[in-house]
Protein backbone atom coordinates (compact mmCIF):
# COMPACT_ATOMS: atom_id res chain seq x y z
CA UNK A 1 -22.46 89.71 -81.67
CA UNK A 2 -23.33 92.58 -79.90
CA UNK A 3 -21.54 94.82 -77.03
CA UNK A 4 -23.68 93.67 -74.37
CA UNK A 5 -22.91 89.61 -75.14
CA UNK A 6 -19.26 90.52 -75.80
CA UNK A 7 -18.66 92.75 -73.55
CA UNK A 8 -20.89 94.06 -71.26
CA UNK A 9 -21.43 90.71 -69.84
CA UNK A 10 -17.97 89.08 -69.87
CA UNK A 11 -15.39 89.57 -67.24
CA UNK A 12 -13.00 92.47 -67.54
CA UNK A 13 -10.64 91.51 -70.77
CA UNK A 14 -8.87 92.72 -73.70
CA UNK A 15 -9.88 94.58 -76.72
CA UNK A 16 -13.31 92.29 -78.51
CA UNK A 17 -14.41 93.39 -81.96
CA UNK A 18 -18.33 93.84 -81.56
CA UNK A 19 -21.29 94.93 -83.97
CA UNK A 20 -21.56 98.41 -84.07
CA UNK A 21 -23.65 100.12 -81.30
CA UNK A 22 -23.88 103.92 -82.08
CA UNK A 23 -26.46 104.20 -85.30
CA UNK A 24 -23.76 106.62 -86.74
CA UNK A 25 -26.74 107.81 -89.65
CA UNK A 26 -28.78 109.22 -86.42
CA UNK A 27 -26.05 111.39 -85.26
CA UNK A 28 -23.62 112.36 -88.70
CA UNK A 29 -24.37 113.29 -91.80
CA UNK A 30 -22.18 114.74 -94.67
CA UNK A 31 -22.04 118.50 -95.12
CA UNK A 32 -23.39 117.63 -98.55
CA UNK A 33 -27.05 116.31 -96.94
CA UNK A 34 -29.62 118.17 -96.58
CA UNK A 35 -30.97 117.80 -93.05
CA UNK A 36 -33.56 120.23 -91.34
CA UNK A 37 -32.15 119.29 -87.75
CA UNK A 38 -29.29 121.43 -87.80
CA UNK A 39 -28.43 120.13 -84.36
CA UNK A 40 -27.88 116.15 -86.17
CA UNK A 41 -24.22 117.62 -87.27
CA UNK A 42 -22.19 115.19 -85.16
CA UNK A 43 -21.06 113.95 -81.66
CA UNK A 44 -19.52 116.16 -79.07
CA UNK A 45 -17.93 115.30 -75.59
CA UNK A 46 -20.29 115.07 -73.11
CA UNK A 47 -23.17 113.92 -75.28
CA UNK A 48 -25.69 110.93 -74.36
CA UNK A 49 -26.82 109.02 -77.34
CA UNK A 50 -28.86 106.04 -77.62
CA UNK A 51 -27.24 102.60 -77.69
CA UNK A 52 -28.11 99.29 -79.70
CA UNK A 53 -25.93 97.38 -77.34
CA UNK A 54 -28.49 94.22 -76.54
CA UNK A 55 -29.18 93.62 -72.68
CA UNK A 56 -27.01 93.73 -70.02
CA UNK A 57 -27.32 90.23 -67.84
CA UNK A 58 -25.57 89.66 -64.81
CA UNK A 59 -25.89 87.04 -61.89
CA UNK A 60 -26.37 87.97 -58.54
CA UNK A 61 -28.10 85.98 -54.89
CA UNK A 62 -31.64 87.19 -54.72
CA UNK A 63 -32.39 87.36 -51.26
CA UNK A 64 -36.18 88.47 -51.88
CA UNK A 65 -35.96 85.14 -54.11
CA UNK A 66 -33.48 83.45 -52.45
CA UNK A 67 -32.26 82.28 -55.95
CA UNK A 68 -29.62 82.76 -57.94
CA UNK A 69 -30.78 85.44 -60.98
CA UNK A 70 -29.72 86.99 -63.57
CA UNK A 71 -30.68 90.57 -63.50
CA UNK A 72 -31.21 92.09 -66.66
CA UNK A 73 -30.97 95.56 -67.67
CA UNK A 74 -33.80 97.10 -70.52
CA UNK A 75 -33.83 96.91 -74.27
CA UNK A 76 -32.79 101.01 -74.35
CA UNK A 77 -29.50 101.80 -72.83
CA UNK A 78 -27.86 105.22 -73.33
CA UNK A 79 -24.14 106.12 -73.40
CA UNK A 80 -22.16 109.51 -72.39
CA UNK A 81 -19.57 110.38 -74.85
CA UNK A 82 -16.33 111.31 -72.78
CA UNK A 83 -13.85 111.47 -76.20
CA UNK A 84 -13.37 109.71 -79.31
CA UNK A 85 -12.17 106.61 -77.10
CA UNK A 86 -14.16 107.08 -74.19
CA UNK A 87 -18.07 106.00 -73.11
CA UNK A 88 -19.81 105.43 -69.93
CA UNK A 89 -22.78 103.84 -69.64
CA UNK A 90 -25.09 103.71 -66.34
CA UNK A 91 -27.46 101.14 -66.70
CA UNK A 92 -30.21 99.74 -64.04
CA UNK A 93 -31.00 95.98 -63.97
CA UNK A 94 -34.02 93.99 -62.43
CA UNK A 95 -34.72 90.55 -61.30
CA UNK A 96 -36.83 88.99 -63.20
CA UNK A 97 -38.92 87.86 -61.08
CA UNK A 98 -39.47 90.29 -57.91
CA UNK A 99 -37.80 93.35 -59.76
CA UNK A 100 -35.76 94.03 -57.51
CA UNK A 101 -33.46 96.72 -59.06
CA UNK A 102 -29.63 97.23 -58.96
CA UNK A 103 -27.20 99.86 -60.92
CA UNK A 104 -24.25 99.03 -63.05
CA UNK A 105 -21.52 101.53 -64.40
CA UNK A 106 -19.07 100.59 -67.32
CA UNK A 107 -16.39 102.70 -68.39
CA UNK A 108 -15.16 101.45 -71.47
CA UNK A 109 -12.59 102.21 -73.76
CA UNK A 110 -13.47 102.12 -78.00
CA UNK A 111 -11.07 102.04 -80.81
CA UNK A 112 -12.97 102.84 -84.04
CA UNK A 113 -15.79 103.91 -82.46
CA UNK A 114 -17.63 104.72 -85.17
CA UNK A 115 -16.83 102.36 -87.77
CA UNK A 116 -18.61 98.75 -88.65
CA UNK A 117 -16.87 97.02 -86.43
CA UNK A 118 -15.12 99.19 -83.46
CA UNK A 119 -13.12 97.40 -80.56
CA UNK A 120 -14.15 97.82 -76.81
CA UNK A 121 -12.46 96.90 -73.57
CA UNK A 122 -13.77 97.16 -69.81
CA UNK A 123 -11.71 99.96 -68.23
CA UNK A 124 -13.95 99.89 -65.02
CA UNK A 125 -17.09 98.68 -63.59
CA UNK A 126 -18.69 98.75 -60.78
CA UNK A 127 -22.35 98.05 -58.97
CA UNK A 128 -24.55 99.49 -56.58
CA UNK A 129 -26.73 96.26 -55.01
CA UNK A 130 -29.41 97.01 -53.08
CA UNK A 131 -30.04 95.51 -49.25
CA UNK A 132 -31.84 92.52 -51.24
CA UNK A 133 -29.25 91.73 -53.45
CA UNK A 134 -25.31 90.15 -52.54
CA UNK A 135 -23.26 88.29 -54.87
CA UNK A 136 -23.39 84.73 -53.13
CA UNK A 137 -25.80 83.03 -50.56
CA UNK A 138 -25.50 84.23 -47.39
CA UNK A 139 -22.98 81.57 -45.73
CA UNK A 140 -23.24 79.56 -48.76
CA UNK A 141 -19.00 79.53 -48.20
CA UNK A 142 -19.13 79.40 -44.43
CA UNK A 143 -16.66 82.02 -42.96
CA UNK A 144 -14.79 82.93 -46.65
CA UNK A 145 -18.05 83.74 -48.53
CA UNK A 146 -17.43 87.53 -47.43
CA UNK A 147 -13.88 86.73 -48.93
CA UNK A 148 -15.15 85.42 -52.01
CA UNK A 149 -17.61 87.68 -52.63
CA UNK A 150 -14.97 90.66 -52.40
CA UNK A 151 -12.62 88.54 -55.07
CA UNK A 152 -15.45 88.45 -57.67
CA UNK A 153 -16.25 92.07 -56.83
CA UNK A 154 -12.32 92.59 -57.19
CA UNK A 155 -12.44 90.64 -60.21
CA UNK A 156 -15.57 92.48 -61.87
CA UNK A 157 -13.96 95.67 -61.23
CA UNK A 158 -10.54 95.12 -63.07
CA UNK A 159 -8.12 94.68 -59.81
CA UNK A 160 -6.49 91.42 -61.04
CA UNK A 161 -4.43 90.78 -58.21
CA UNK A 162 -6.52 92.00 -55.61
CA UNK A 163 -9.11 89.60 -56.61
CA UNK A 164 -5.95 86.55 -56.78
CA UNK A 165 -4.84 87.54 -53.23
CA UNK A 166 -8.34 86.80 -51.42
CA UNK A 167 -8.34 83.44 -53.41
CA UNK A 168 -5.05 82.87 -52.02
CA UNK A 169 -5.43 83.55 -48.56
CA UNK A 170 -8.55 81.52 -48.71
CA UNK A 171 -6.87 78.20 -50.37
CA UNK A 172 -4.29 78.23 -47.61
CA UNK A 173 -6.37 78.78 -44.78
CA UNK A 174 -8.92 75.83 -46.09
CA UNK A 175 -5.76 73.38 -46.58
CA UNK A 176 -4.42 73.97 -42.91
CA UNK A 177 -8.41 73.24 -41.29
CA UNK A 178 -8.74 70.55 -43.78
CA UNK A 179 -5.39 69.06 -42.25
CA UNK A 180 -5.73 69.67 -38.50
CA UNK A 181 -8.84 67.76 -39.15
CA UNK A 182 -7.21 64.77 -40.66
CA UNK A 183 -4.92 64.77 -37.92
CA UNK A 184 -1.87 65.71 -40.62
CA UNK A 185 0.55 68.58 -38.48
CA UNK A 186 1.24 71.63 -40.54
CA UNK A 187 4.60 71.70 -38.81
CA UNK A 188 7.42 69.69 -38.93
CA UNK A 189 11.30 69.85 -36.38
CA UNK A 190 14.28 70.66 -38.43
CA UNK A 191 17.53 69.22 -37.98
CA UNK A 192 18.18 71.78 -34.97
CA UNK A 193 15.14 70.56 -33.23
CA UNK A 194 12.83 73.66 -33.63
CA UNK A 195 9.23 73.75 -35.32
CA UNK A 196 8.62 74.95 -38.70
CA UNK A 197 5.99 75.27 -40.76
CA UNK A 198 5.51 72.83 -43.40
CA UNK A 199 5.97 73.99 -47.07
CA UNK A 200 2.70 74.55 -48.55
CA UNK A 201 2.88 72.46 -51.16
CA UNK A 202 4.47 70.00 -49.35
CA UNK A 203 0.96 69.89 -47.18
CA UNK A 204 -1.27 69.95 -50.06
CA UNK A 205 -0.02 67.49 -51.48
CA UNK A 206 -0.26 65.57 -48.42
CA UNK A 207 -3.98 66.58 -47.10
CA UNK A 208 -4.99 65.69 -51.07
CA UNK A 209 -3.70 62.65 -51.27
CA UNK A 210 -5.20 61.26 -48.00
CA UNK A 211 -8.28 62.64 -48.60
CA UNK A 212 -8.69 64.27 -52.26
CA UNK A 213 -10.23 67.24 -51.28
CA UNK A 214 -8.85 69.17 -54.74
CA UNK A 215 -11.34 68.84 -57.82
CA UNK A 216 -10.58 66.06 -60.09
CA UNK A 217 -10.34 68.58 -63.16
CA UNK A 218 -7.17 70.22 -60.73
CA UNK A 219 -5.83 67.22 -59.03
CA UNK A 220 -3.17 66.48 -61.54
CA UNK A 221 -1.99 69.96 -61.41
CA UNK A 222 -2.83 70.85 -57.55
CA UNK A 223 -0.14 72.64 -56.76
CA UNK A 224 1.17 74.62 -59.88
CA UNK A 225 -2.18 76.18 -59.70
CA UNK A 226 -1.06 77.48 -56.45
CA UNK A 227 1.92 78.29 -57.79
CA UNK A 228 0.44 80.61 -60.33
CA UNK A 229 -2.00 82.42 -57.62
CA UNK A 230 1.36 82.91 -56.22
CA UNK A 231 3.27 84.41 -58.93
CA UNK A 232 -0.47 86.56 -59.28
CA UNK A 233 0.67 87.72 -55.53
CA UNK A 234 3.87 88.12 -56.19
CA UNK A 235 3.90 90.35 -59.77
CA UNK A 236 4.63 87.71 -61.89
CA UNK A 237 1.18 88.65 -63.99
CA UNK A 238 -0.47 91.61 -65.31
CA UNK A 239 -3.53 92.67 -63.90
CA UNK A 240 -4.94 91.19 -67.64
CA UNK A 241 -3.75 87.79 -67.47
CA UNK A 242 -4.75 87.57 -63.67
CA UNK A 243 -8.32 88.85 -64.44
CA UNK A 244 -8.14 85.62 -67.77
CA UNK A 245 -6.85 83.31 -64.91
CA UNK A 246 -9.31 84.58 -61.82
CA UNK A 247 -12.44 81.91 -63.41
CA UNK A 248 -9.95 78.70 -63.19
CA UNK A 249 -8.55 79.91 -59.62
CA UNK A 250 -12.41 80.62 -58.30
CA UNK A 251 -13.37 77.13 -59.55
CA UNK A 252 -10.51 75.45 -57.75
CA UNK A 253 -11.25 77.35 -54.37
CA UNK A 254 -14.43 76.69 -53.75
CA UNK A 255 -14.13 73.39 -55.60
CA UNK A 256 -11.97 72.59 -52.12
CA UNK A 257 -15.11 74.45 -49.64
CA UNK A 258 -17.51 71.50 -51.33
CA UNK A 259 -15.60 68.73 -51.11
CA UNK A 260 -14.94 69.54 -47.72
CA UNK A 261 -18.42 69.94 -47.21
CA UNK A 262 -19.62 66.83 -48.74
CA UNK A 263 -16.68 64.53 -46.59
CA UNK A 264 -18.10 63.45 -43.21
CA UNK A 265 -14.55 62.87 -41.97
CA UNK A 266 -14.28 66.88 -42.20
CA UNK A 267 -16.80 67.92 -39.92
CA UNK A 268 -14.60 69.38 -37.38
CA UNK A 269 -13.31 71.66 -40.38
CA UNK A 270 -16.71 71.89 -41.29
CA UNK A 271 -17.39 73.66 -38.16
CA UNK A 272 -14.10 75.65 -38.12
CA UNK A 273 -14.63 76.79 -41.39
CA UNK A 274 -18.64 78.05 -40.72
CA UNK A 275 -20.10 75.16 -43.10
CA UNK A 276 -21.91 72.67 -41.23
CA UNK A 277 -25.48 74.94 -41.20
CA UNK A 278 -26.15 77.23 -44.03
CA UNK A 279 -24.43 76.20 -46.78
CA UNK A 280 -25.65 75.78 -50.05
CA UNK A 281 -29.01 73.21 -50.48
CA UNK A 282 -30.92 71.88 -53.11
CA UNK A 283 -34.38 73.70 -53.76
């Protein structure tokens, strides 16, 4: 497949073997060809050549839509040659529908650039959205959609554990509404009479069982998952295997927000939490 559906389009990973995107008979030829361009010798740093890369596609909130799109970027993209390992490419992307434009910037590292098969990983990316563009519905998450949005930004741009930490602080502070509003305490007295705080998973486990608000593809492993965005937090991951695990930890976070939102017995954490107006609807 191409570097735009292996790549391009993926999260920030490791190294993926792709189809080769630089048409390497455009830009080298042997000294023993004959060639009347004698500028078509080779490559140097700082050159931008033309890329058969496929389209870049990426999902964003369309607030001119007010849909969910996926913004796609032209047939032609371009690179700039930084080294023999190096390429940036600046792309622009358009809804579909209102063309509503956006910029994205990958920095990307190659192995074997110029071979049949080279070897690419995200190094960086980032994206310039305009005023009518944001990464989720506006309150779609109540108060933590700002939070959310800035883990997936995070995520996109290769800060594994930056990304983990908002997911964190979000799955805590979602538990402890969820129980005040089940009546459950999130303290507890000690032995010498003074008021702790319970154990997180110790309160999970209780708010889930009493009223299942964890996914049922997470329930049976509730809290090791939290254990994991923990040891994220903590350094017990690279920023790699944080960025593989950051999909699993998103669905489980907001998998939480929508069940509360969906229970009628939460809808004093409903309003705590910014979700009983504005939330996600059916068109």
């Amino acid at each position: 497949m191409n570097l735009a559906t292996k790549v391009l389009n993926k999260p920030i990973g490791s190294y993926v073997a792709t189809l080769p995107f630089i048409d390497i008979k455009k830009y080298f030829y042997s000294e023993y060809e004959n060639q009347d361009d004698e500028d078509m010798i080779g490559l140097q740093n700082g050159d931008f050549v033309e890329i058969d890369a496929g389209r870049i596609a990426l999902n964003f909130y369309c607030k001119k839509c007010e849909d969910s799109r996926t913004f796609m970027s032209p047939d032609r993209l371009h690179a700039l040659i930084i080294n023999e390992n190096l390429i940036s490419i600046d792309a622009f992307l358009q809804c579909p529908v209102c063309k509503t434009e956006i910029q994205v910037w990958f920095l990307l590292e190659v192995k074997d650039m110029f071979t049949e098969e080279p070897k690419v990983k995200i190094l960086k990316r980032t994206e310039k959205l305009s005023k009518n563009v944001s990464e989720l519905r506006e309150n779609s998450f109540g108060i933590y959609t700002d939070l959310l949005e800035k883990a997936m930004r995070a995520s996109r741009e290769g800060f594994g554990a930056g990304a983990i930490i908002y997911l964190r602080k979000v799955f805590e502070q979602v538990t402890s509404e969820a129980a005040k509003a089940s009546n459950i305490s999130t303290t507890y007295i000690n032995s010498n009479g003074k008021e702790k705080r319970k154990n997180f998973k110790d309160l999970l486990t209780e708010v889930d069982t009493k009223c299942a608000i964890v996914p049922i593809e997470f329930s049976n492993n509730r809290y090791k998952l939290f254990g994991k965005l923990s040891d994220v937090v903590h350094g017990e991951y690279d920023e790699e295997i944080a960025l593989e695990k950051f999909s699993a930890f998103y669905r489980l976070v907001t998998g939480i927000i929508e069940n509360i939102k969906s229970k009628e017995e939460f809808q004093s954490a409903q309003q705590a939490l910014g979700l009983s107006e504005g939330g996600d609807k059916n068109e």
